[in-house]
Protein backbone atom coordinates (compact mmCIF):
# COMPACT_ATOMS: atom_id res chain seq x y z
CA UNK A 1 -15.72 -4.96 4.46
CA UNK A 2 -17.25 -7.56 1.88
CA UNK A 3 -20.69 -7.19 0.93
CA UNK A 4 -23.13 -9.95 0.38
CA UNK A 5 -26.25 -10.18 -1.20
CA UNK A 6 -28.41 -12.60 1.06
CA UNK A 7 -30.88 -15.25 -0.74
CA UNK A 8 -33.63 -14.58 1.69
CA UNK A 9 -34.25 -11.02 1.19
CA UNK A 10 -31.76 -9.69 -1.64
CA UNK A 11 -30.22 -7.32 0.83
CA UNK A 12 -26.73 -6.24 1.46
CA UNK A 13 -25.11 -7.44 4.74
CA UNK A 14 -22.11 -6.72 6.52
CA UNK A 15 -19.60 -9.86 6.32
CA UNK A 16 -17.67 -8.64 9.59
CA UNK A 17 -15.46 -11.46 9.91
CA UNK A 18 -11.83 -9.93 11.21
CA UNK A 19 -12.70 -6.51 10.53
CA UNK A 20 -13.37 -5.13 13.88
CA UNK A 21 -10.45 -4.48 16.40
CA UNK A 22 -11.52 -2.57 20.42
CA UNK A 23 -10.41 0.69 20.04
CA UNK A 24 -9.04 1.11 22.98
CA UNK A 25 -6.42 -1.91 21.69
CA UNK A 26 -6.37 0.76 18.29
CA UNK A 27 -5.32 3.54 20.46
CA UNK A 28 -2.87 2.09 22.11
CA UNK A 29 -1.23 0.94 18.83
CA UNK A 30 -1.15 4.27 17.42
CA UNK A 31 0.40 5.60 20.78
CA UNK A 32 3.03 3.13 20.66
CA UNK A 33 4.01 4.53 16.93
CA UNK A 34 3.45 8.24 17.84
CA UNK A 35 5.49 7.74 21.05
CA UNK A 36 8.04 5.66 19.77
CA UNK A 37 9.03 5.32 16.48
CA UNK A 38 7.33 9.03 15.35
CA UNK A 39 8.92 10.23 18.50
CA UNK A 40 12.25 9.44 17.61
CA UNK A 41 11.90 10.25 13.52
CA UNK A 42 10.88 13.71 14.54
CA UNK A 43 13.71 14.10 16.96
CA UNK A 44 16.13 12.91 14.92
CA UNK A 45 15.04 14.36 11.61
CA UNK A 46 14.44 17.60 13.53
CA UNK A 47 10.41 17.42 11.06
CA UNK A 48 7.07 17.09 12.96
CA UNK A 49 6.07 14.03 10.66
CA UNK A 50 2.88 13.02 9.54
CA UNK A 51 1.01 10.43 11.55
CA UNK A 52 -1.05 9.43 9.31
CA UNK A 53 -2.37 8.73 5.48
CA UNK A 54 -5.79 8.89 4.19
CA UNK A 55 -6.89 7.47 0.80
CA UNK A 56 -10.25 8.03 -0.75
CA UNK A 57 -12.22 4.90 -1.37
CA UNK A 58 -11.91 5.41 -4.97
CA UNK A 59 -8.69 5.63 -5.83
CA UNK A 60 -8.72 2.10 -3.45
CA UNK A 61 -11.17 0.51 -5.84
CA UNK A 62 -9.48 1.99 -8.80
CA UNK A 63 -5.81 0.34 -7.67
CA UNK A 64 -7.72 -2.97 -6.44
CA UNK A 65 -9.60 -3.39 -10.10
CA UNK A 66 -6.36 -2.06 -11.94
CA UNK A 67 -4.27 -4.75 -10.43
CA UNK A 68 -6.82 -7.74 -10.81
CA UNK A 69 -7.17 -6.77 -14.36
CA UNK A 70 -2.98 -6.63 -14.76
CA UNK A 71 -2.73 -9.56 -13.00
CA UNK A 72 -5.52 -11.50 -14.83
CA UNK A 73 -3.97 -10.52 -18.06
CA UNK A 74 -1.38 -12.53 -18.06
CA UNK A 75 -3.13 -15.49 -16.39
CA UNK A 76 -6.83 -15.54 -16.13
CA UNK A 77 -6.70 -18.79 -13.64
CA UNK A 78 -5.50 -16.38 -11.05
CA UNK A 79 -7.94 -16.65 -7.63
CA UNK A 80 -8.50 -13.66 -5.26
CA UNK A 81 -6.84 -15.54 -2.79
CA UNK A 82 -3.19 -15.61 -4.71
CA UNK A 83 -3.46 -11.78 -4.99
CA UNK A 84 -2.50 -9.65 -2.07
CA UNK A 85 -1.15 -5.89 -1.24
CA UNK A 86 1.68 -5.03 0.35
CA UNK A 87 2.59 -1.61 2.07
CA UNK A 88 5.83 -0.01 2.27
CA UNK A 89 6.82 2.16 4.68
CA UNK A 90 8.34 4.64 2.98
CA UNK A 91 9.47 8.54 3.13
CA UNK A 92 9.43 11.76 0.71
CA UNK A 93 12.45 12.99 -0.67
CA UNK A 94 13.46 15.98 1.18
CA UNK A 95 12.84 19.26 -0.55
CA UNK A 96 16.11 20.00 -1.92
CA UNK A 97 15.65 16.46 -3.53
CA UNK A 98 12.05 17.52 -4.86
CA UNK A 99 13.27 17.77 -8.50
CA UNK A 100 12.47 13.77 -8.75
CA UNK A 101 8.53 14.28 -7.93
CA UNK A 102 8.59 16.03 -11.10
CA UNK A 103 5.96 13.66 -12.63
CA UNK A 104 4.01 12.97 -9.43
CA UNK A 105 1.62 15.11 -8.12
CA UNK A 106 2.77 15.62 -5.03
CA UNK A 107 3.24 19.15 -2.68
CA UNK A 108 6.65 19.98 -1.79
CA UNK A 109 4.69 20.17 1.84
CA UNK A 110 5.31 16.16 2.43
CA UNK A 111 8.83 16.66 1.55
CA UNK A 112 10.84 14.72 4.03
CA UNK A 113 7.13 12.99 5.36
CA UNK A 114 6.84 9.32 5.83
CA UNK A 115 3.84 7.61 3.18
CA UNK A 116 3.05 4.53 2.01
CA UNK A 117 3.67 2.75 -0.95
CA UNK A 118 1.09 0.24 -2.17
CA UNK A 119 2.31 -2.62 -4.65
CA UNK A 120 0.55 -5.83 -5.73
CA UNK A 121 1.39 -9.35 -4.36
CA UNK A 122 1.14 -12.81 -5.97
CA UNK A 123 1.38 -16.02 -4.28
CA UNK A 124 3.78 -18.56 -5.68
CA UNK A 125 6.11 -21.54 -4.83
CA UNK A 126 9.75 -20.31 -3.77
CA UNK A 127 12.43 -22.92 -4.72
CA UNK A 128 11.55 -25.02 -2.11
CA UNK A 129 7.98 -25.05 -2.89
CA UNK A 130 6.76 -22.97 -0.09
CA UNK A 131 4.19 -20.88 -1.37
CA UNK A 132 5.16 -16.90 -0.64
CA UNK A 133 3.27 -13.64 -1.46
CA UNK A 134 5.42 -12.18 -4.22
CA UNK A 135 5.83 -8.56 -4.91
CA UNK A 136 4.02 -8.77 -8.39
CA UNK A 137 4.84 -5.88 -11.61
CA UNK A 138 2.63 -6.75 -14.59
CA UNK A 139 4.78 -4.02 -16.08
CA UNK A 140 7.53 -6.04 -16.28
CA UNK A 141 7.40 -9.13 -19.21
CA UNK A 142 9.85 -11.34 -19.50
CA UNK A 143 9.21 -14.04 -22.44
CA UNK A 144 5.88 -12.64 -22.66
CA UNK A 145 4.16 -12.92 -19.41
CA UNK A 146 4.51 -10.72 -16.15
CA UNK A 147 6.72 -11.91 -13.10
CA UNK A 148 6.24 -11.84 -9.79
CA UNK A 149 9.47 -13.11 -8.89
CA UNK A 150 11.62 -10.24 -9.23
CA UNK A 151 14.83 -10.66 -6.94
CA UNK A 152 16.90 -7.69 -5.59
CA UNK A 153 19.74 -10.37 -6.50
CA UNK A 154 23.48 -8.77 -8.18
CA UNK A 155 23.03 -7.79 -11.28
CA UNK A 156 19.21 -7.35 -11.15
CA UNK A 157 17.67 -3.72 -12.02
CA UNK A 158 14.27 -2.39 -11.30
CA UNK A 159 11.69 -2.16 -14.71
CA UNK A 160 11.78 0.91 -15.48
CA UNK A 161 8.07 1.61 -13.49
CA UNK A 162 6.01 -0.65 -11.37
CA UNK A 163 2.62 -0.39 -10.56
CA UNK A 164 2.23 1.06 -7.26
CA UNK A 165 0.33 3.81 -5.20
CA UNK A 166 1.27 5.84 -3.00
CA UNK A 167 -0.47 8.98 -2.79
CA UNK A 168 -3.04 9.61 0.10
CA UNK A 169 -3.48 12.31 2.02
CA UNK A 170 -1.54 13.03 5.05
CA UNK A 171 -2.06 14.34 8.53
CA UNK A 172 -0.20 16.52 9.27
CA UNK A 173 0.25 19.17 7.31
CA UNK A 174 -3.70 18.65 6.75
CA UNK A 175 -5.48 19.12 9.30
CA UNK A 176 -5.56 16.42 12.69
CA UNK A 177 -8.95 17.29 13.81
CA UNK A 178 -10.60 14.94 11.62
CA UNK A 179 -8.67 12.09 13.07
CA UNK A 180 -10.42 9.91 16.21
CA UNK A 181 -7.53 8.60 17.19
């Protein structure tokens, strides 16, 4: 929720716009994940997945800043509006597999658990000049600057680490009863 500083009175209000959804519309979202798609991951998996992922408002701010500093590096002309997030779905590597978490600090507990994977977006013009949010790696230069259009194209490999998050908390294995919905 943005946060505006009013001429009249110097306060902080609420700018609501799209931020407010009924809940009962919320619920039945997250009823139609847990009783389909979570429904059929834990049957088939034979796992009681998590259902959800919880990420301090910190570490939020943190990756928000972090990326509009990347991002601004390498072209300071850049507005808010060209720069996005997009979230992977995306699952842990099952514990026999846990030897590649090595450097992430991670519990062997989500092993197997669904999470999300948080990378920056930038808006440019495909080949056909339609303008498309753009996974975005400042970590990767090419001639000097940072690209944001990286194709999965033959050939292509990955840099060798992207800027991402991905680490919340998730319910379960902590604890459900902090959850409304």
């Amino acid at each position: 929720m943005k946060t505006k500083i009013t001429p009249e009175d110097n306060a902080l209000t609420a700018a609501r716009g799209t931020n407010t959804i009924a809940s009962d519309l919320v619920q039945t979202l997250i009823n139609n994940y847990r009783n389909n798609q979570m429904n059929m991951v834990n049957k088939g998996l034979g796992i009681i997945d998590s259902n959800s992922i919880w990420f301090d408002l910190p570490k939020l701010k943190n990756f928000i800043a972090a990326m509009e500093d990347e991002i601004r590096n390498g072209n300071p002309d850049v507005s808010d509006e060209e720069m996005g997030i997009r979230f992977y779905y995306a699952a842990y590597p099952k514990a026999e597999e846990w030897d590649i978490m090595a450097d992430h600090p991670v519990e062997k507990e989500y092993a197997g658990r669904h999470t999300l994977v948080m990378v920056p977006t930038l808006k440019k013009a495909d080949e056909n000049g339609e303008m498309l949010d753009y996974d975005f790696n400042p970590s990767n230069e090419a001639a000097g600057k940072s690209m944001a259009l990286f194709s999965k194209s033959k050939g292509s490999t990955f840099p060798g680490t992207t800027f991402a998050e991905n680490h919340g908390t998730l319910a379960p294995p902590s604890d459900p009863k902090v959850q409304s919905f």
